[in-house]
N, C-alpha and C. Protein backbone atom coordinates (compact mmCIF):
# COMPACT_ATOMS: atom_id res chain seq x y z
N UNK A 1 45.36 147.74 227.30
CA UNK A 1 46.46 148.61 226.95
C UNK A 1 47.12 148.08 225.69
N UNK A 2 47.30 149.02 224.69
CA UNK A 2 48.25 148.51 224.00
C UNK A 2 49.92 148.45 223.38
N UNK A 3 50.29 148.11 222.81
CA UNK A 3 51.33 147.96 222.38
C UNK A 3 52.39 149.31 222.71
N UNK A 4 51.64 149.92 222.02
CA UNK A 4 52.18 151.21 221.94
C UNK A 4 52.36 152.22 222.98
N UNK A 5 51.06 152.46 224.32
CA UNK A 5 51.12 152.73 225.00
C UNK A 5 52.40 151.79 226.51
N UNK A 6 51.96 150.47 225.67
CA UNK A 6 53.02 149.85 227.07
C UNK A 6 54.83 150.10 226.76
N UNK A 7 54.72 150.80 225.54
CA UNK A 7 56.46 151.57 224.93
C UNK A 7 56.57 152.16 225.23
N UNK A 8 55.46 153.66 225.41
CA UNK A 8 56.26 154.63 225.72
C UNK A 8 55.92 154.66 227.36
N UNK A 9 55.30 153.78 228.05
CA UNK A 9 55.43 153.55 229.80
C UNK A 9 56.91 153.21 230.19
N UNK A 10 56.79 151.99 229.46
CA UNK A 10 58.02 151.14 230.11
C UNK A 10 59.07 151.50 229.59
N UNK A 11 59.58 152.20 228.42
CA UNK A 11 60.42 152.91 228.01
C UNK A 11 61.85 152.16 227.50
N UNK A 12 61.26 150.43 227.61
CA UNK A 12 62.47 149.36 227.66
C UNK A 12 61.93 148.98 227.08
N UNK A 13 60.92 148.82 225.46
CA UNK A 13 60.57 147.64 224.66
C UNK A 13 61.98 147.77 223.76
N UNK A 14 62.42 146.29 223.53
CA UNK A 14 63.35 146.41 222.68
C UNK A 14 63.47 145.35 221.72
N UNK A 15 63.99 145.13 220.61
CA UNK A 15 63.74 144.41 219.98
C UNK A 15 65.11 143.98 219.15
N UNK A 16 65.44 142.80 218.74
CA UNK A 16 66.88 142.60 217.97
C UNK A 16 66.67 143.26 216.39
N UNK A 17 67.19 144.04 216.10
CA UNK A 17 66.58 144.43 214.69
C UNK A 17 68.19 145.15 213.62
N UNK A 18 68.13 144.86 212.66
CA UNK A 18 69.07 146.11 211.89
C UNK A 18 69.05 147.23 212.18
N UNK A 19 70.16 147.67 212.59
CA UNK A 19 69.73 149.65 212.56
C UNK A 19 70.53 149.99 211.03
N UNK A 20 69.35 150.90 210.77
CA UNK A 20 69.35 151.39 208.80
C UNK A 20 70.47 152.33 209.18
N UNK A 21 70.92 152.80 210.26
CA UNK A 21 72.63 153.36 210.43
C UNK A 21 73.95 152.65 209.94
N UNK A 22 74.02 152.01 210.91
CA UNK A 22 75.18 151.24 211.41
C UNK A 22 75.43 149.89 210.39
N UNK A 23 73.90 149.53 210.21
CA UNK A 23 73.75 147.97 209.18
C UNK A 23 74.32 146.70 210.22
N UNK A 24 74.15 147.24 211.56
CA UNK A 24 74.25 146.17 212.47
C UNK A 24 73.20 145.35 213.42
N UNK A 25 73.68 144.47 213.57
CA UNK A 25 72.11 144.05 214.63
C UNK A 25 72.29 144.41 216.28
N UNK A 26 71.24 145.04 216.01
CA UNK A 26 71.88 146.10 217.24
C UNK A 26 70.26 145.44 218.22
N UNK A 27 69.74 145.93 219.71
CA UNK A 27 68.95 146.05 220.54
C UNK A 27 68.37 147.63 219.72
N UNK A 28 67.30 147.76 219.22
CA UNK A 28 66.61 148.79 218.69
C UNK A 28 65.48 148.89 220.11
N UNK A 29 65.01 150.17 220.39
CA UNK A 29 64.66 150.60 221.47
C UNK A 29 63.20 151.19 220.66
N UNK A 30 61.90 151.38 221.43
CA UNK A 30 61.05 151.78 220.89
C UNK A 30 60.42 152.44 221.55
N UNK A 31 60.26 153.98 221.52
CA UNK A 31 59.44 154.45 222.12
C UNK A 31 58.14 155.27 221.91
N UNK A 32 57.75 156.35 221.40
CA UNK A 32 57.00 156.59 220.66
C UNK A 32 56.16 155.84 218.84
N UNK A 33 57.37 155.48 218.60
CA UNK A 33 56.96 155.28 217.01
C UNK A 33 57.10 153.23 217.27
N UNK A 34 56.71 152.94 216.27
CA UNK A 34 57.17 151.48 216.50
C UNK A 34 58.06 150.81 215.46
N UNK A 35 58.21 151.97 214.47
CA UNK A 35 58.97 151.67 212.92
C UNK A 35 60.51 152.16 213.34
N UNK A 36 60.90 152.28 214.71
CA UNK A 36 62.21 152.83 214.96
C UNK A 36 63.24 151.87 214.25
N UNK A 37 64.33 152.30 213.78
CA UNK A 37 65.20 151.52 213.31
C UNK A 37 66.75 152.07 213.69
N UNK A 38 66.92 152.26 214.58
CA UNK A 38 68.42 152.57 214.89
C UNK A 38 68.49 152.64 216.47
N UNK A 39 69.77 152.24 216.39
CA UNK A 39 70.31 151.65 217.84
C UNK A 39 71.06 153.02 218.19
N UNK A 40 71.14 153.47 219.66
CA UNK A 40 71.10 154.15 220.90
C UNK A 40 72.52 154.35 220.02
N UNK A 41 73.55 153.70 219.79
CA UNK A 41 74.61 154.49 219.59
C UNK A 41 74.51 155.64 218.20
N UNK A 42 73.84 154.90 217.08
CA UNK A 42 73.57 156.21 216.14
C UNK A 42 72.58 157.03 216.12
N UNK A 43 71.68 157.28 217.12
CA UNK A 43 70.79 158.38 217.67
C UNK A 43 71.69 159.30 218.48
N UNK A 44 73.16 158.98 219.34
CA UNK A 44 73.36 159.74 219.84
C UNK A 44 74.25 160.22 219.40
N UNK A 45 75.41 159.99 218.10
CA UNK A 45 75.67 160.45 217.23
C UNK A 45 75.13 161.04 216.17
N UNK A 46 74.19 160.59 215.59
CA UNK A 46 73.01 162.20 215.01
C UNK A 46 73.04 163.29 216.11
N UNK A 47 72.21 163.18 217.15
CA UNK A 47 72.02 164.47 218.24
C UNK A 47 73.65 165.13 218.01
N UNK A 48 74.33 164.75 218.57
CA UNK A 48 75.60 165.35 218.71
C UNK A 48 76.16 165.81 217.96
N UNK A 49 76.18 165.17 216.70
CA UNK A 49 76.29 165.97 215.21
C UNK A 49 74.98 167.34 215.03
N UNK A 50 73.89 166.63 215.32
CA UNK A 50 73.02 168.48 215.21
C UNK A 50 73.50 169.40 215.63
N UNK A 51 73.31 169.23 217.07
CA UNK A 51 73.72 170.25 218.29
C UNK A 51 75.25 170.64 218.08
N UNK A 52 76.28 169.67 217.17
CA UNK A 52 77.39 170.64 217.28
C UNK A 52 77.27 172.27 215.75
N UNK A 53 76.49 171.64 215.10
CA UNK A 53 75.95 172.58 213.59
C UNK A 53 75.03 173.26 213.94
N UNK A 54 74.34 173.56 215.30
CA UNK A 54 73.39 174.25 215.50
C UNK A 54 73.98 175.92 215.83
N UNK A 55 73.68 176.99 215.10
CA UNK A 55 74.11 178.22 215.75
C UNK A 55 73.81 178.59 217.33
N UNK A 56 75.09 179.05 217.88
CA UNK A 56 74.90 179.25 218.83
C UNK A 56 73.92 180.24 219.48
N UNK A 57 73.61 180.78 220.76
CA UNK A 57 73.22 181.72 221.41
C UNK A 57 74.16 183.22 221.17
N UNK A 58 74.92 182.53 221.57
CA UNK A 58 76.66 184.00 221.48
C UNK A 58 76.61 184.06 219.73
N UNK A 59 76.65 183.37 219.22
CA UNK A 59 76.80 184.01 217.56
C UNK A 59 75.25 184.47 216.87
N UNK A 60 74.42 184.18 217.15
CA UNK A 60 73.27 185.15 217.21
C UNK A 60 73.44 186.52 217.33
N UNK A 61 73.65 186.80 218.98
CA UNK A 61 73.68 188.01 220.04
C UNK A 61 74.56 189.11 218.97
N UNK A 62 76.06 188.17 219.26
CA UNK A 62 76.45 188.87 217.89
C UNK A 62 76.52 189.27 217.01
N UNK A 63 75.52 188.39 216.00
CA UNK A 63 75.15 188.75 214.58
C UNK A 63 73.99 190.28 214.75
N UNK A 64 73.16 190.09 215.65
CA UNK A 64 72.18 190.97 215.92
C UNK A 64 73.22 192.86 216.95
N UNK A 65 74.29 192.24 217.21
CA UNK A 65 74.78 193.33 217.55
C UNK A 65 75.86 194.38 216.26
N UNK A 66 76.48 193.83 215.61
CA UNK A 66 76.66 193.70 214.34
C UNK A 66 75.87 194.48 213.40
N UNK A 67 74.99 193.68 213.43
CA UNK A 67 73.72 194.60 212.62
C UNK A 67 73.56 195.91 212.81
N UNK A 68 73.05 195.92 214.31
CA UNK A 68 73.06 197.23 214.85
C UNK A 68 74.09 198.20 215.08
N UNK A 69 74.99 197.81 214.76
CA UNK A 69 76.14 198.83 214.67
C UNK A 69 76.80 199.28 213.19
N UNK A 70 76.25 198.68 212.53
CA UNK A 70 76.32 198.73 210.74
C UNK A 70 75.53 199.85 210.25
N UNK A 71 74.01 199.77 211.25
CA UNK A 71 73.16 200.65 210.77
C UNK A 71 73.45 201.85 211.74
N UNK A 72 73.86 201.89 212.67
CA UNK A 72 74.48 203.08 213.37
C UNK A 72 75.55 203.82 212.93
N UNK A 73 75.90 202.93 212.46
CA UNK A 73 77.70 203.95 211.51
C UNK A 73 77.24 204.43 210.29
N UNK A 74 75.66 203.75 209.81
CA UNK A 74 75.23 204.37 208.39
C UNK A 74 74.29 205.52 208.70
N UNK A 75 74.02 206.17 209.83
CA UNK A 75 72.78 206.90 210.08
C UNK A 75 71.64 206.41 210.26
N UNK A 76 71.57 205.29 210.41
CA UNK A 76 70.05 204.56 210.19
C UNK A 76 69.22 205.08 208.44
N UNK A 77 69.93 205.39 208.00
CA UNK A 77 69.78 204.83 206.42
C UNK A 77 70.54 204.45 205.56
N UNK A 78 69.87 203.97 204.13
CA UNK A 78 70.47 203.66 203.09
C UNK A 78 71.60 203.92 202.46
N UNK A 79 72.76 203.51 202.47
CA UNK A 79 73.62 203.86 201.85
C UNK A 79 73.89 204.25 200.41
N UNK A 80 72.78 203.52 199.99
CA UNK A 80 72.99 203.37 198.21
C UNK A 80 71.51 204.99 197.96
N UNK A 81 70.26 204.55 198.37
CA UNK A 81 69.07 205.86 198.15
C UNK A 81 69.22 206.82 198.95
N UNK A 82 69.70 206.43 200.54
CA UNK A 82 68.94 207.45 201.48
C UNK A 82 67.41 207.14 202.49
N UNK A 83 67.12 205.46 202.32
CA UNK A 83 65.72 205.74 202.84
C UNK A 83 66.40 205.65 204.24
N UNK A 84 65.15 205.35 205.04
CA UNK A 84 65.07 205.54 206.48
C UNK A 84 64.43 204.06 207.33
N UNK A 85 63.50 203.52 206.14
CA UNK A 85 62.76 202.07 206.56
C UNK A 85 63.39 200.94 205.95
N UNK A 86 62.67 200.03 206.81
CA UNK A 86 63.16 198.56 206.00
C UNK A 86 64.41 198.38 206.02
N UNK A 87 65.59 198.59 206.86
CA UNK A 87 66.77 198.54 207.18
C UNK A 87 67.67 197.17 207.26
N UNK A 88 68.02 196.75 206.64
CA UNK A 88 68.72 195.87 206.27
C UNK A 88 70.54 196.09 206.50
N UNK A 89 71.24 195.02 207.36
CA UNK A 89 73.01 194.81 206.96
C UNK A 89 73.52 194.22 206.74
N UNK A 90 73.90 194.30 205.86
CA UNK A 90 74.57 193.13 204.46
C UNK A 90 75.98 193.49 204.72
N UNK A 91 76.10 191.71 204.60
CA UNK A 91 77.93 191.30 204.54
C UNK A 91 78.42 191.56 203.16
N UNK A 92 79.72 192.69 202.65
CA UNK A 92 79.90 192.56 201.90
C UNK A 92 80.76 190.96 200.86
N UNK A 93 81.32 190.51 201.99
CA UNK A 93 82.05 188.91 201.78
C UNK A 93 81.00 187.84 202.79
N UNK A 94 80.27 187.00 202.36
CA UNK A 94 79.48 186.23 203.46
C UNK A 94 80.51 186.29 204.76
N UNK A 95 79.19 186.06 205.57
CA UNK A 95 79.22 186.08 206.59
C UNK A 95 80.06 184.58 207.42
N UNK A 96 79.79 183.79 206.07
CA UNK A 96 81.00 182.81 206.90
C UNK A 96 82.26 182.51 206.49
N UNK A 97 82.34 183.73 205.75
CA UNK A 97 84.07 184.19 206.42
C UNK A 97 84.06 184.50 207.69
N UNK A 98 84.64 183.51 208.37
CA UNK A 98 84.69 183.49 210.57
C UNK A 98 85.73 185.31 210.11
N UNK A 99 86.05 185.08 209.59
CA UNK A 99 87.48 186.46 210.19
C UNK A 99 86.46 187.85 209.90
N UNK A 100 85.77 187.68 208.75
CA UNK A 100 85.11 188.87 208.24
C UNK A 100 83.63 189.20 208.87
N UNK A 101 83.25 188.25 209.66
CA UNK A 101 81.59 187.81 209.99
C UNK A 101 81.19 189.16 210.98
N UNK A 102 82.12 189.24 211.97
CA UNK A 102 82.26 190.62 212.60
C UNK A 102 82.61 191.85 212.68
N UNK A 103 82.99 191.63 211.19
CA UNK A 103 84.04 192.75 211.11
C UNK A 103 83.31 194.39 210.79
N UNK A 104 82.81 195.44 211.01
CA UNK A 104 82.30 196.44 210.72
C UNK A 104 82.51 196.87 209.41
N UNK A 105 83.70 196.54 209.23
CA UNK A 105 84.19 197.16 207.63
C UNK A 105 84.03 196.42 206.59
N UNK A 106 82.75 194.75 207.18
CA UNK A 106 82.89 194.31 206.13
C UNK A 106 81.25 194.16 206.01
N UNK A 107 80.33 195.30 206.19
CA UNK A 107 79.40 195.75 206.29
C UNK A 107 78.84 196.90 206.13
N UNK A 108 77.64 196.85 204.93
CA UNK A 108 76.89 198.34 205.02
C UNK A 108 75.66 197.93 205.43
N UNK A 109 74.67 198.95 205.39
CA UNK A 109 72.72 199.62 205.48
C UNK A 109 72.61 199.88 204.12
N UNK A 110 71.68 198.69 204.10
CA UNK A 110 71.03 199.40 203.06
C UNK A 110 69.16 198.86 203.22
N UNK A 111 68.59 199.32 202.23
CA UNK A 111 66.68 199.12 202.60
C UNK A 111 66.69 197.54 202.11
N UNK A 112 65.73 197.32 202.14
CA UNK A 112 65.51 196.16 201.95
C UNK A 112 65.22 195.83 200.31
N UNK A 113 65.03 196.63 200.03
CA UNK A 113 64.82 196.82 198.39
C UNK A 113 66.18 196.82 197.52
N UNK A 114 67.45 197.46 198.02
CA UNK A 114 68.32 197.37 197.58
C UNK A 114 69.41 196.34 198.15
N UNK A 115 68.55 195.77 199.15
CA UNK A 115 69.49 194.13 199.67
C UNK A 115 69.30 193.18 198.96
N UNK A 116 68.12 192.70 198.62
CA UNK A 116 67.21 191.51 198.16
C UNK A 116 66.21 191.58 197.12
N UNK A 117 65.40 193.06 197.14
CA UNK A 117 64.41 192.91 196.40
C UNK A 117 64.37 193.89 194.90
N UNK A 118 64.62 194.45 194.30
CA UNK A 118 64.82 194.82 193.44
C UNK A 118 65.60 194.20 191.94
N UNK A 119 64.93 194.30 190.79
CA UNK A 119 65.84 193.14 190.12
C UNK A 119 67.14 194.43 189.78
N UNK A 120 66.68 195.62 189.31
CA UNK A 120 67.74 196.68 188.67
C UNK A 120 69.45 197.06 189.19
N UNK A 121 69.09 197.32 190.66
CA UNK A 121 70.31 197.04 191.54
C UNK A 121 69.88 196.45 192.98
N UNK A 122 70.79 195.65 193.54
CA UNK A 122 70.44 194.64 194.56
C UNK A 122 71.57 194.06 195.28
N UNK A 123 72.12 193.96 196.04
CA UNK A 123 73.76 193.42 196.72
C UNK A 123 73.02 191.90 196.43
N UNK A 124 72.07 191.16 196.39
CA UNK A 124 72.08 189.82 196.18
C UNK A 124 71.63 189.16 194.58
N UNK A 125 70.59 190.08 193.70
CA UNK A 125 70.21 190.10 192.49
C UNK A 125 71.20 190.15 192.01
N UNK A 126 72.07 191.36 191.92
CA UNK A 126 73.16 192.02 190.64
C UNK A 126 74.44 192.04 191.66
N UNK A 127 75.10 191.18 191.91
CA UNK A 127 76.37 191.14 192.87
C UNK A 127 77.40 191.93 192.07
N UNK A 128 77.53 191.66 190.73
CA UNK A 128 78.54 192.46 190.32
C UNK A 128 78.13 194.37 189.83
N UNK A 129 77.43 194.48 189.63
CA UNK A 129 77.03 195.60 190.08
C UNK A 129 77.08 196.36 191.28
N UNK A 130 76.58 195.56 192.50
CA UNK A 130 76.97 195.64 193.77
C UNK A 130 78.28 196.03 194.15
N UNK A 131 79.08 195.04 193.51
CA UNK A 131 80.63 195.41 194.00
C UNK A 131 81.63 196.45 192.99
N UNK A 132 80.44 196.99 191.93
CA UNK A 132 81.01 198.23 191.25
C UNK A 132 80.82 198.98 191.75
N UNK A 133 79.61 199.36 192.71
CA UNK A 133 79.44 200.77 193.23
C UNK A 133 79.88 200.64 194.64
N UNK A 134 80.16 199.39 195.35
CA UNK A 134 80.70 199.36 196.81
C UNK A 134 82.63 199.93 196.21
N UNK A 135 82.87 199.41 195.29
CA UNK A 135 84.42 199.88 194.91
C UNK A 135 84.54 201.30 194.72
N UNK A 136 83.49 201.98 193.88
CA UNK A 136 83.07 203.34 193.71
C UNK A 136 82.98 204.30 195.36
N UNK A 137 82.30 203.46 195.96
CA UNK A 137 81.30 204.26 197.43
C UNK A 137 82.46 204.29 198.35
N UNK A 138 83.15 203.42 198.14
CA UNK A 138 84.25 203.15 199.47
C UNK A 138 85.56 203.11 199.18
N UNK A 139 85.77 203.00 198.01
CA UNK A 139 87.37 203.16 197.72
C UNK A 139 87.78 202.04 197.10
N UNK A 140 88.61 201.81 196.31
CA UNK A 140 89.54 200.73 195.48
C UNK A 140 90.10 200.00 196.88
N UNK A 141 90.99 201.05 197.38
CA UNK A 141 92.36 200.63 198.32
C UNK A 141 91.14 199.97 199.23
N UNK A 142 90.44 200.35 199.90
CA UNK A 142 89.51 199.76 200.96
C UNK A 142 88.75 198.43 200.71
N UNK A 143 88.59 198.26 199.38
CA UNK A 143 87.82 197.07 198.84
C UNK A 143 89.07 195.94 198.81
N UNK A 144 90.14 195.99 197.92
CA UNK A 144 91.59 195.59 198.37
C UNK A 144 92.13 195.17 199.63
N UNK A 145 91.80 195.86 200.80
CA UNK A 145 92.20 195.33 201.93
C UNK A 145 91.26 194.65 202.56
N UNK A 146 89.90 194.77 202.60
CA UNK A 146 88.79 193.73 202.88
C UNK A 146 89.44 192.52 202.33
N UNK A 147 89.19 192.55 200.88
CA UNK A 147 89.55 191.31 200.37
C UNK A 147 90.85 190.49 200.96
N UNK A 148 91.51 191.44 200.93
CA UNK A 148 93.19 190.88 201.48
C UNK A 148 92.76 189.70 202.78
N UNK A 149 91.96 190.70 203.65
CA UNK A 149 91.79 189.86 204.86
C UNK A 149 90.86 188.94 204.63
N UNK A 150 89.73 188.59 203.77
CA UNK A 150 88.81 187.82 203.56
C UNK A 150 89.48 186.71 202.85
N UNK A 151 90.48 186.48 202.69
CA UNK A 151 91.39 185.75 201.28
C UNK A 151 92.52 184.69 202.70
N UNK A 152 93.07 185.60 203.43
CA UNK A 152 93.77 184.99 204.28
C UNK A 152 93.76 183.68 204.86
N UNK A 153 94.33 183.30 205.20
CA UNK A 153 94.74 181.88 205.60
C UNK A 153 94.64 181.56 207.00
């Protein structure tokens, strides 16, 4: 048997070593790999730092319900051509504005061509273009009060 296999059995090889974290001499633990270099307390501060930056389940569900109600208030088409495919709903203020992320009014439909792919007009190519004809399509006063609330404190 070797080395490696008797690590990840016994699950207790340990060794006095630097952890490239902390810069302390810590009990380094080895289980799979044998080049491990960090001690049990900054592995479980990484994890816990991921898992707290990881999107949730509920803000998914949401984002995907959202969507679908963006393209329901647009007809299931394009706002800007008229198509019918490739349906795309774009945040007019990102989406991580927390206040605006849900907000219906701070969302249209449009194809996918006029979200992302097109260089001529595009809500992500030509943003200021974008927000000439969203000011045009929807109103001054309406673009104004989005903002108002996207700006808030």
């Amino acid at each position: 048997m070797n080395y490696l296999k008797t690590a990840q059995t016994a699950k207790t090889v340990t060794s006095k070593k630097i952890c490239t974290m902390c810069k302390k001499n810590r009990d380094i633990r080895f289980f799979s790999s044998l080049r491990a270099r960090s001690c049990g307390d900054c592995k479980r501060r990484k994890w816990a730092t991921a898992l707290k930056n990881r999107p949730s389940k509920v803000k998914k569900t949401l984002d995907r319900e959202w969507s679908e109600a963006i393209k329901e208030l647009a007809g299931r088409k394009c706002e800007y051509c008229g198509k019918t495919e490739y349906l795309n709903s774009h945040h007019i203020f990102s989406r991580s504005n927390m206040k605006l992320r849900f907000d219906i009014n701070n969302g249209i439909c449009l194809c996918s061509g006029h979200h992302t792919l097109k260089s001529d007009f595009s809500a992500h190519k030509t943003p200021a273009d974008f927000i000439e004809w969203i000011k045009e399509y929807r109103g001054l006063e309406w673009y104004e009060e989005l903002r108002r609330k996207a700006k808030q404190v």
